[in-house]
Protein backbone atom coordinates (compact mmCIF):
# COMPACT_ATOMS: atom_id res chain seq x y z
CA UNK A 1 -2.10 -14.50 -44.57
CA UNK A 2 -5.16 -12.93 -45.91
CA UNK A 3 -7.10 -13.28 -48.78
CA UNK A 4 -6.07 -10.37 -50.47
CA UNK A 5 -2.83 -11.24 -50.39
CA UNK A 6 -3.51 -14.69 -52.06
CA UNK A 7 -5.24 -12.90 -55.03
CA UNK A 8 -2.72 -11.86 -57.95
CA UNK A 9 -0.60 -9.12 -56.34
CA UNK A 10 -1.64 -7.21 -59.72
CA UNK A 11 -5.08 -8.09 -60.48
CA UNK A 12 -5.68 -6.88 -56.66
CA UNK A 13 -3.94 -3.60 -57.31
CA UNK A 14 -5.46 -2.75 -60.55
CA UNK A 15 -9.01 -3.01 -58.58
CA UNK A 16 -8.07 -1.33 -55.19
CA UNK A 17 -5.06 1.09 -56.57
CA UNK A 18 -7.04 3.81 -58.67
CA UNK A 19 -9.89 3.74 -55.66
CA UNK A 20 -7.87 3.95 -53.16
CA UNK A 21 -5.82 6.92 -54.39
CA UNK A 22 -8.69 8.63 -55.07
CA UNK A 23 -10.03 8.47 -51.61
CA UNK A 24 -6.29 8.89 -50.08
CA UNK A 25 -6.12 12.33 -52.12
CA UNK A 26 -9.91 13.43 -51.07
CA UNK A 27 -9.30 13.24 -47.64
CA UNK A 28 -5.53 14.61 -47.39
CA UNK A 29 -6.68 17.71 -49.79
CA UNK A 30 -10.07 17.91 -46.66
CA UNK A 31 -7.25 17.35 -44.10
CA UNK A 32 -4.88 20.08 -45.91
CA UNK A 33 -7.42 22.53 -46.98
CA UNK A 34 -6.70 23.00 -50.67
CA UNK A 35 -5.92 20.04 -52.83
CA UNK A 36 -3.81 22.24 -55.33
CA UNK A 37 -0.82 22.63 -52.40
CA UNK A 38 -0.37 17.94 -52.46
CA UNK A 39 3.12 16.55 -52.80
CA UNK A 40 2.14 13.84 -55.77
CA UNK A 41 5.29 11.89 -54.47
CA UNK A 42 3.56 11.64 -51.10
CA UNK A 43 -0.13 11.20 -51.85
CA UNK A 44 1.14 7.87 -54.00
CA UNK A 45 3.49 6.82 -51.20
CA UNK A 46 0.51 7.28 -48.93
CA UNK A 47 -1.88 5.04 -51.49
CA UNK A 48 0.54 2.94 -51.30
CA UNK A 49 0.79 1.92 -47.58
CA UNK A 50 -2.61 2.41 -47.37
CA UNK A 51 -3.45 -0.39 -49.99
CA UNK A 52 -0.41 -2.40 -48.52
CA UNK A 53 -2.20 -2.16 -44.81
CA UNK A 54 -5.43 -3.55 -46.39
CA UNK A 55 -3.55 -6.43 -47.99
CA UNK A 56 -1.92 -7.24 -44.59
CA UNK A 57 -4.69 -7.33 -42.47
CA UNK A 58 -6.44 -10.18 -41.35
CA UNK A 59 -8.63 -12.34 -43.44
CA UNK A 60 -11.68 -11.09 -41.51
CA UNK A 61 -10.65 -7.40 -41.84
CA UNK A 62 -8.89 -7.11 -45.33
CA UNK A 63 -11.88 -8.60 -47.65
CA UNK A 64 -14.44 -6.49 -45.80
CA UNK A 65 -12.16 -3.75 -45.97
CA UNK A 66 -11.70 -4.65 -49.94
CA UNK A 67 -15.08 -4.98 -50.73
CA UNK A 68 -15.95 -2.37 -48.42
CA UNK A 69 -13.61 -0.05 -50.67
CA UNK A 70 -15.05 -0.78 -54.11
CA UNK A 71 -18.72 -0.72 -52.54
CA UNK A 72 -17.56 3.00 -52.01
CA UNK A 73 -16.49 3.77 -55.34
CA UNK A 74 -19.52 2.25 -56.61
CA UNK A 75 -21.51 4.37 -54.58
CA UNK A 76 -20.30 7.17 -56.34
CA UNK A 77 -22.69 6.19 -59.51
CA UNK A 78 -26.19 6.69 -57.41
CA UNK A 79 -24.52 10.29 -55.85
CA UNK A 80 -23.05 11.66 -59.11
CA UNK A 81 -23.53 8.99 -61.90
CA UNK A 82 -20.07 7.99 -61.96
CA UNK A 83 -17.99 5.83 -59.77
CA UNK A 84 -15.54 7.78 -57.12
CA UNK A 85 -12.85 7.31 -58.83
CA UNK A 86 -13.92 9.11 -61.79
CA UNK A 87 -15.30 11.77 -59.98
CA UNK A 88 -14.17 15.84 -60.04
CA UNK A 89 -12.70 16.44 -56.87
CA UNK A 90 -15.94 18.48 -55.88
CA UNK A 91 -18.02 15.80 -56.15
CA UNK A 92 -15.51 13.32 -54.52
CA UNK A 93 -15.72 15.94 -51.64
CA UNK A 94 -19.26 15.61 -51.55
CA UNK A 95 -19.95 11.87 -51.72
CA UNK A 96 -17.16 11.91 -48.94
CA UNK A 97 -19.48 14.12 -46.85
CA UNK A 98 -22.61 12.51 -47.69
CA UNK A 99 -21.05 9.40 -46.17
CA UNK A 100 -19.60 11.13 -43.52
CA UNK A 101 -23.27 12.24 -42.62
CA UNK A 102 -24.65 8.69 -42.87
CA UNK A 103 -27.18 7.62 -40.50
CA UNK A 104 -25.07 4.13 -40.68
CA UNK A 105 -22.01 3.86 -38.30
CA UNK A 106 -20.35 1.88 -41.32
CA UNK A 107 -20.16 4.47 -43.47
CA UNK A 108 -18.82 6.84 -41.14
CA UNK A 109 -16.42 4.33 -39.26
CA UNK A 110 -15.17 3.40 -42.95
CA UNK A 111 -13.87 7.43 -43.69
CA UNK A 112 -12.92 7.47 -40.37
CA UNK A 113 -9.92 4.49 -41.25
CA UNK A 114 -8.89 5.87 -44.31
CA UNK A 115 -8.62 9.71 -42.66
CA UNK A 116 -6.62 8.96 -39.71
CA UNK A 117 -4.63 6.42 -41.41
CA UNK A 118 -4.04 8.58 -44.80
CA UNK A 119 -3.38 11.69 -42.92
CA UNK A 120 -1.04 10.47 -40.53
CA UNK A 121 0.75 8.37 -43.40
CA UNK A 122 0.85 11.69 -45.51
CA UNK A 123 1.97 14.02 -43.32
CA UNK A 124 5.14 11.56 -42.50
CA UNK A 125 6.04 10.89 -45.99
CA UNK A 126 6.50 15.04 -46.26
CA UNK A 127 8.22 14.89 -42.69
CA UNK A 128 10.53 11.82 -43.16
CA UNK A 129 12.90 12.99 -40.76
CA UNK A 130 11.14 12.92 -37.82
CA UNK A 131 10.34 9.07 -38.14
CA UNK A 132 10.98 7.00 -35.04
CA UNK A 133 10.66 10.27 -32.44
């Protein structure tokens, strides 16, 4: 059981669930091309599982993964003087490339999670019918 999980199922959703939607729609709209074309139904299905993976992973993985998360949206205040999740989605598109860029693996290896995984979840929600094949 990890950490995450033993917080308040709430209090660790009210910190993780706006970030983490934020990112989750940054990277589907950079996967998708236009971010005006989203299925909303999907995008928070997609947040979901994504902040549901991070509370099932292993005490090692899920805090660094956590903190790793909000360290991201903090970020956001030194690139455009206001945390990620705050941000317009041009400037969420560049923070996301200025990390993406990053001389440190982390930073790149972090995007690199939440793209695959966020993506692939997307994509699935809008195709549910071809789950299991």
């Amino acid at each position: 059981m990890s950490l995450l999980s033993k917080l308040p199922r709430r209090g660790a959703q009210l910190v993780l669930s706006p970030v983490v939607g934020q990112i989750v729609r940054t990277l589907v709209a950079d996967a998708a091309g236009s971010e005006s074309t989203l299925d909303e139904s999907a995008l928070a299905a997609t947040a979901d599982a994504m902040r549901g993976r991070i509370a099932i992973m292993p005490r090692f993985l899920g805090l660094p993964m956590a903190g790793a998360t909000v360290f991201f949206d903090l970020s956001g205040v030194a690139t455009a003087g206001r945390p990620f999740r705050f941000q317009s989605a041009a400037q969420r598109a560049r923070q996301v490339a200025l990390w993406r860029k990053a001389p440190v693996s982390f930073c790149q290896d972090f995007l690199e999670f939440y793209g695959k995984m966020a993506t692939f979840v997307y994509f699935s929600e809008l195709n549910p019918e071809h789950e299991g094949h």
